[in-house]
C-alpha atoms as a PDB file:
ATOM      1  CA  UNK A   1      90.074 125.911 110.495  1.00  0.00           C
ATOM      2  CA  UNK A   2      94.283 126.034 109.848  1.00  0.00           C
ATOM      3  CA  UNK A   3      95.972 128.554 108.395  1.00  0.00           C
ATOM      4  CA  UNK A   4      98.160 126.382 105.946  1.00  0.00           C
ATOM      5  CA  UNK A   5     101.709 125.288 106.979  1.00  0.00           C
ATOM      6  CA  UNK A   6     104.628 127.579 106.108  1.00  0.00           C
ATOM      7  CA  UNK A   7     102.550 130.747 105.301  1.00  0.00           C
ATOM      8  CA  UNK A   8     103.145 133.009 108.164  1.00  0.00           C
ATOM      9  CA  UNK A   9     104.417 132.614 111.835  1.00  0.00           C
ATOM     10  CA  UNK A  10     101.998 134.523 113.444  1.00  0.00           C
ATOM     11  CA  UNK A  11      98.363 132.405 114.115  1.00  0.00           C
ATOM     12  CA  UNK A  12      95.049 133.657 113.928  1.00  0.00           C
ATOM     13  CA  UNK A  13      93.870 135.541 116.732  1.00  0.00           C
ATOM     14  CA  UNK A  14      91.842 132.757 118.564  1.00  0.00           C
ATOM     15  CA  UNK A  15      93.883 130.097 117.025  1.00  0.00           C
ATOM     16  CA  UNK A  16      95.939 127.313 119.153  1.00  0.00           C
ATOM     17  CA  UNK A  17      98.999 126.182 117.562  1.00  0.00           C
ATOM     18  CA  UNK A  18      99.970 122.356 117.169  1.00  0.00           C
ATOM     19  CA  UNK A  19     102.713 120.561 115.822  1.00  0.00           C
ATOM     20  CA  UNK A  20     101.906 117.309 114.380  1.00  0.00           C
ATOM     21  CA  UNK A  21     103.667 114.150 113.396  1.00  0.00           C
ATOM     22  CA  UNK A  22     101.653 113.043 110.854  1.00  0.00           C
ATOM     23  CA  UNK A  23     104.231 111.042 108.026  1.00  0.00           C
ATOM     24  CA  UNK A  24     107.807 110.403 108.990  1.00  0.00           C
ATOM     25  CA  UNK A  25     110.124 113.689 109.149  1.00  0.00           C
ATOM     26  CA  UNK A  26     109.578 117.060 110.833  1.00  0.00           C
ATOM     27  CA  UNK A  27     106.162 117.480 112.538  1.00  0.00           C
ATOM     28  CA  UNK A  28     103.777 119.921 111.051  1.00  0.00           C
ATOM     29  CA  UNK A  29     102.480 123.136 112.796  1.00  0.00           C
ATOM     30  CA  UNK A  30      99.065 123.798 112.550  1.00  0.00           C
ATOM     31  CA  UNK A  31      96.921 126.388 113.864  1.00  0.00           C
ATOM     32  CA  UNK A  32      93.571 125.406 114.916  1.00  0.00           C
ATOM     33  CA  UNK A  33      90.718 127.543 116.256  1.00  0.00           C
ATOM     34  CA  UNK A  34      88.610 125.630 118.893  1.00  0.00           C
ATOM     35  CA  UNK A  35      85.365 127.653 117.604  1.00  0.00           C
ATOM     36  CA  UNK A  36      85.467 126.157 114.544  1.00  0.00           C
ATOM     37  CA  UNK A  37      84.066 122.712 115.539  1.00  0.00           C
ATOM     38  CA  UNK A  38      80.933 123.496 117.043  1.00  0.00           C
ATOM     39  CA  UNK A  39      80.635 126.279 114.218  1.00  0.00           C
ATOM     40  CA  UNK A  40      80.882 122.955 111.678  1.00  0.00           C
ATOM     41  CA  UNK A  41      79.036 120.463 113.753  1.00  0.00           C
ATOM     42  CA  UNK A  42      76.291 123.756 113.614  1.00  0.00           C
ATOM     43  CA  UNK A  43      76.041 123.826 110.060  1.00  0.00           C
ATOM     44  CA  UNK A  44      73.990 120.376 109.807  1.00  0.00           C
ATOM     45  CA  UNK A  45      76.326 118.720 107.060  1.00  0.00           C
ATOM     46  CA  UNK A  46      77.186 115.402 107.193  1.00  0.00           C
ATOM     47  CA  UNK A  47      81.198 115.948 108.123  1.00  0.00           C
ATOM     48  CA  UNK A  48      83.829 113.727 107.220  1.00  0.00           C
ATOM     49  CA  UNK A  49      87.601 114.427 106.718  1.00  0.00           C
ATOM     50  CA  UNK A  50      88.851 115.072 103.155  1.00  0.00           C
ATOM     51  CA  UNK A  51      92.549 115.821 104.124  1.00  0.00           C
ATOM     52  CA  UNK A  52      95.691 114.254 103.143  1.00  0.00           C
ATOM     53  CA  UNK A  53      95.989 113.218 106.953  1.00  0.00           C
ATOM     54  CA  UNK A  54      92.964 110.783 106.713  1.00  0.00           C
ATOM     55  CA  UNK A  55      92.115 108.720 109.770  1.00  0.00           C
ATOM     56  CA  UNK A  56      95.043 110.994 111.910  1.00  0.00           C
ATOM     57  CA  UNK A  57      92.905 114.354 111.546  1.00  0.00           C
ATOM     58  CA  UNK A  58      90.640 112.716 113.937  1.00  0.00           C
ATOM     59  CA  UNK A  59      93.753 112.305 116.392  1.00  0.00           C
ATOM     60  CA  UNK A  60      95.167 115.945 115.439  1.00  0.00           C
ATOM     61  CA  UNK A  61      92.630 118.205 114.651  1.00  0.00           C
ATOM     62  CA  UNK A  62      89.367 117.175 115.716  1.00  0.00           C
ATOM     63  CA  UNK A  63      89.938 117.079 119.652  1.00  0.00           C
ATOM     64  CA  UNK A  64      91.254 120.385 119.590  1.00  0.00           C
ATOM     65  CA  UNK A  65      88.823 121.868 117.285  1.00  0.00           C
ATOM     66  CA  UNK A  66      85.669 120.373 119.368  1.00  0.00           C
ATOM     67  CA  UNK A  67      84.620 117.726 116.464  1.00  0.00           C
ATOM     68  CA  UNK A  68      83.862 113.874 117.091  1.00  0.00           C
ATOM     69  CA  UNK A  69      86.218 111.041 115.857  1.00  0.00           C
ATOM     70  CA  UNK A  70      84.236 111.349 111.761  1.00  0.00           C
ATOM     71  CA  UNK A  71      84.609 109.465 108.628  1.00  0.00           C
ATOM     72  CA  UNK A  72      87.583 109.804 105.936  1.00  0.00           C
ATOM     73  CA  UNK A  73      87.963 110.162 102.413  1.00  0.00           C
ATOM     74  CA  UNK A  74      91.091 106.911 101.794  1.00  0.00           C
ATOM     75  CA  UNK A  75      93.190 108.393  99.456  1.00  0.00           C
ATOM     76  CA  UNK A  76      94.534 105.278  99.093  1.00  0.00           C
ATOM     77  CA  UNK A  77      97.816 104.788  97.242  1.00  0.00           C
ATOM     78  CA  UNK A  78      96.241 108.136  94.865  1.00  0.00           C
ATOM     79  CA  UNK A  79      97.582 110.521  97.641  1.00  0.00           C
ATOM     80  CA  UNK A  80      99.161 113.040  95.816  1.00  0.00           C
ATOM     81  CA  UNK A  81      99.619 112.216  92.466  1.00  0.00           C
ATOM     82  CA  UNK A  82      99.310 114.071  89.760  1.00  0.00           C
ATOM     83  CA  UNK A  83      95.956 113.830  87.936  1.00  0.00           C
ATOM     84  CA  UNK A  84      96.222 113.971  83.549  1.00  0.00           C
ATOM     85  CA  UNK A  85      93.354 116.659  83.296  1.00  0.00           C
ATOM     86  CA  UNK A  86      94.445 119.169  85.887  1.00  0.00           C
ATOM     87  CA  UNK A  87      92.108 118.476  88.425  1.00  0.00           C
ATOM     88  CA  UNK A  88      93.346 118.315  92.059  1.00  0.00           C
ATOM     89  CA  UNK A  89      94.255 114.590  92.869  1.00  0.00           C
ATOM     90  CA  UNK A  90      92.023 114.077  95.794  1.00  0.00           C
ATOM     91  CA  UNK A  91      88.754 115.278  92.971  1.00  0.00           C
ATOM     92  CA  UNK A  92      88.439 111.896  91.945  1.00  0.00           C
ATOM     93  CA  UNK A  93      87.996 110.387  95.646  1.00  0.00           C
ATOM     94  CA  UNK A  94      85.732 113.019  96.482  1.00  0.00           C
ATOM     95  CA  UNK A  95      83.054 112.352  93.923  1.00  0.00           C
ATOM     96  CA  UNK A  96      83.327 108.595  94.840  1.00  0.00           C
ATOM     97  CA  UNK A  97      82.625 109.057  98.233  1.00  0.00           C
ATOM     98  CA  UNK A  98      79.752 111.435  97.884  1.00  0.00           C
ATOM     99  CA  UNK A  99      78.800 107.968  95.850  1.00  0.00           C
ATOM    100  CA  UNK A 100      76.106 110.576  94.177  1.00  0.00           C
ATOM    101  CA  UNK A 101      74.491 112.364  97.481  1.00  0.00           C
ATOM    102  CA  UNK A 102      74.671 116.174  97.642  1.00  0.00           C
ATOM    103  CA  UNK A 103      77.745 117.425  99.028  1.00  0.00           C
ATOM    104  CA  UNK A 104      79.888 120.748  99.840  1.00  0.00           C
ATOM    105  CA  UNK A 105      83.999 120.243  99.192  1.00  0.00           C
ATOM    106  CA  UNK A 106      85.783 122.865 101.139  1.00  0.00           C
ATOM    107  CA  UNK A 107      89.256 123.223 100.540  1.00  0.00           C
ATOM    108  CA  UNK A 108      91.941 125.963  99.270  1.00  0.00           C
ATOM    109  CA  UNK A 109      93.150 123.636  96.447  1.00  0.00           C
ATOM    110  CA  UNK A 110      90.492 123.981  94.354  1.00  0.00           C
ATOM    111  CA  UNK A 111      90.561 125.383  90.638  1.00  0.00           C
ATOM    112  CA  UNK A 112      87.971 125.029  87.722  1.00  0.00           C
ATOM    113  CA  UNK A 113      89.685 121.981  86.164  1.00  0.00           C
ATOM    114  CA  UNK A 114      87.867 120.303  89.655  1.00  0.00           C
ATOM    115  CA  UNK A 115      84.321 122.133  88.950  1.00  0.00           C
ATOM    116  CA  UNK A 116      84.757 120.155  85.323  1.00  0.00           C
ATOM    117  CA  UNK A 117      85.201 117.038  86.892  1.00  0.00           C
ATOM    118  CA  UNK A 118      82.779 117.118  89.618  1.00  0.00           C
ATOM    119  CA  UNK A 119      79.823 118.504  87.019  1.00  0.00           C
ATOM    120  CA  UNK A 120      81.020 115.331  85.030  1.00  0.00           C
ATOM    121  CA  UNK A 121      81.488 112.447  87.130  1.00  0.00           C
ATOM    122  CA  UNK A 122      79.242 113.177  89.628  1.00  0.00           C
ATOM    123  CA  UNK A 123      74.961 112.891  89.174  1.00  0.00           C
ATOM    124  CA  UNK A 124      74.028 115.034  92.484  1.00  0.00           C
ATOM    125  CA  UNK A 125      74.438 118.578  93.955  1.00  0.00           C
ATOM    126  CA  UNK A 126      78.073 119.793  94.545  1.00  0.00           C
ATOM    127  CA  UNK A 127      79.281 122.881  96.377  1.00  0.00           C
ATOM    128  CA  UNK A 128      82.991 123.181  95.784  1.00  0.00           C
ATOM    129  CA  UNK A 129      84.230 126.046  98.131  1.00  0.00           C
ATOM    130  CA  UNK A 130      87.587 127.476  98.259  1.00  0.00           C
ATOM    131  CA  UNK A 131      89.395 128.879 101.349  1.00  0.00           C
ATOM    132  CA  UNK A 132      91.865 131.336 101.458  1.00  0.00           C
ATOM    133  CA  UNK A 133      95.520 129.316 102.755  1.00  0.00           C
ATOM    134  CA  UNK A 134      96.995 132.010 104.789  1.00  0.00           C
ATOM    135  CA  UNK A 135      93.696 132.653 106.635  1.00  0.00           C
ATOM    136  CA  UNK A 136      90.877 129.319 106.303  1.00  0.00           C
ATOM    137  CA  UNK A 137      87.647 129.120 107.493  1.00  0.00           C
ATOM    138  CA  UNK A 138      86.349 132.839 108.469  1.00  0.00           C
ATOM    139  CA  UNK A 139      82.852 133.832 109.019  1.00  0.00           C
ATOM    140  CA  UNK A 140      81.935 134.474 105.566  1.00  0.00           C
ATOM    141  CA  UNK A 141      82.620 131.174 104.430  1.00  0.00           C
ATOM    142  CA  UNK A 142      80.690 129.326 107.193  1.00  0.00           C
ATOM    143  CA  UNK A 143      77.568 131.715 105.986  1.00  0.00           C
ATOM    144  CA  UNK A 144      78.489 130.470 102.703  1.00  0.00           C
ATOM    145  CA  UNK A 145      78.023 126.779 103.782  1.00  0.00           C
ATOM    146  CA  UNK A 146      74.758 127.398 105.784  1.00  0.00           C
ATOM    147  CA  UNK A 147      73.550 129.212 102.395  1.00  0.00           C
ATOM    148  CA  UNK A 148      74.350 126.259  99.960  1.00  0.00           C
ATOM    149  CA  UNK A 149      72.660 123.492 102.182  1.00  0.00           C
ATOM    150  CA  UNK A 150      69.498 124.117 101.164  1.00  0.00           C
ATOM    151  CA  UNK A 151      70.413 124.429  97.965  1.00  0.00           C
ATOM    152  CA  UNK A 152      72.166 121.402  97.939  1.00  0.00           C
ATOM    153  CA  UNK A 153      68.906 119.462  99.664  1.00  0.00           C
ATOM    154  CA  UNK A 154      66.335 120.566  97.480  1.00  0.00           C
ATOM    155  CA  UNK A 155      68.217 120.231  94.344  1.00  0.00           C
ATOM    156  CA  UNK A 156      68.074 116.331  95.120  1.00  0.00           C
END
């Protein structure tokens, strides 16, 4: 969907370029690719945000993608910080709102010290799906996502 901050200058083809004030200081730029939401919303997941922006990536990103205001992960006061075992700080969060259902984690992030901590903490079916930062969601990954669901359904 973005093409992280700060790795290149030049957006995706197809892409649409925001800057957003998010936190206090300089505004963020962000490229977005409209296509992506309806791609998502396609998919038949259950979406919610996951993203350090919580409850603004429904003023941000989801108008310009195509996506409806959806439901956050609250990082709480655990936003960012540092996690003993490795694992990526928002892993914890994650696993507690699944709350046990089957879900699919897409991020780029992600590293095995997550996998251990989502086969351990959490009971149900768990995709964890990593994303290339200079280039995010591309075809192959939403195939990737449409794969998994029924694998994450029937495993239940």
């Amino acid at each position: 969907m973005t093409r992280k901050f700060g790795s290149s200058q030049i957006p995706l083809p197809g892409c649409t370029t925001i800057r957003a004030s998010v936190r206090p200081g300089r505004p963020l730029r962000v490229w977005l690719n409209p296509s992506h939401g309806p791609a998502l919303l396609s998919l038949g997941y259950e979406l919610c945000w996951a993203t350090t922006w919580m409850a603004e990536a429904n003023r941000w990103i989801a108008p310009v993608v195509g996506l409806p205001e959806l439901p956050y992960v609250d990082f709480g006061d655990r936003l960012s910080i540092e996690r003993p075992n490795g694992e990526h700080w928002k892993a914890e969060a994650i696993v507690a709102y699944a709350a046990g259902r089957p879900f699919a984690w897409v991020d780029d992030e992600q590293s095995p010290a997550d996998t251990a901590y989502t086969a351990a903490h959490h009971p149900g079916p768990a995709l964890l799906h990593h994303l290339n930062p200079r280039i995010g969601l591309r075809e192959q990954d939403f195939t990737a996502l449409a794969n998994a669901l029924g694998g994450l359904v029937t495993r239940l």
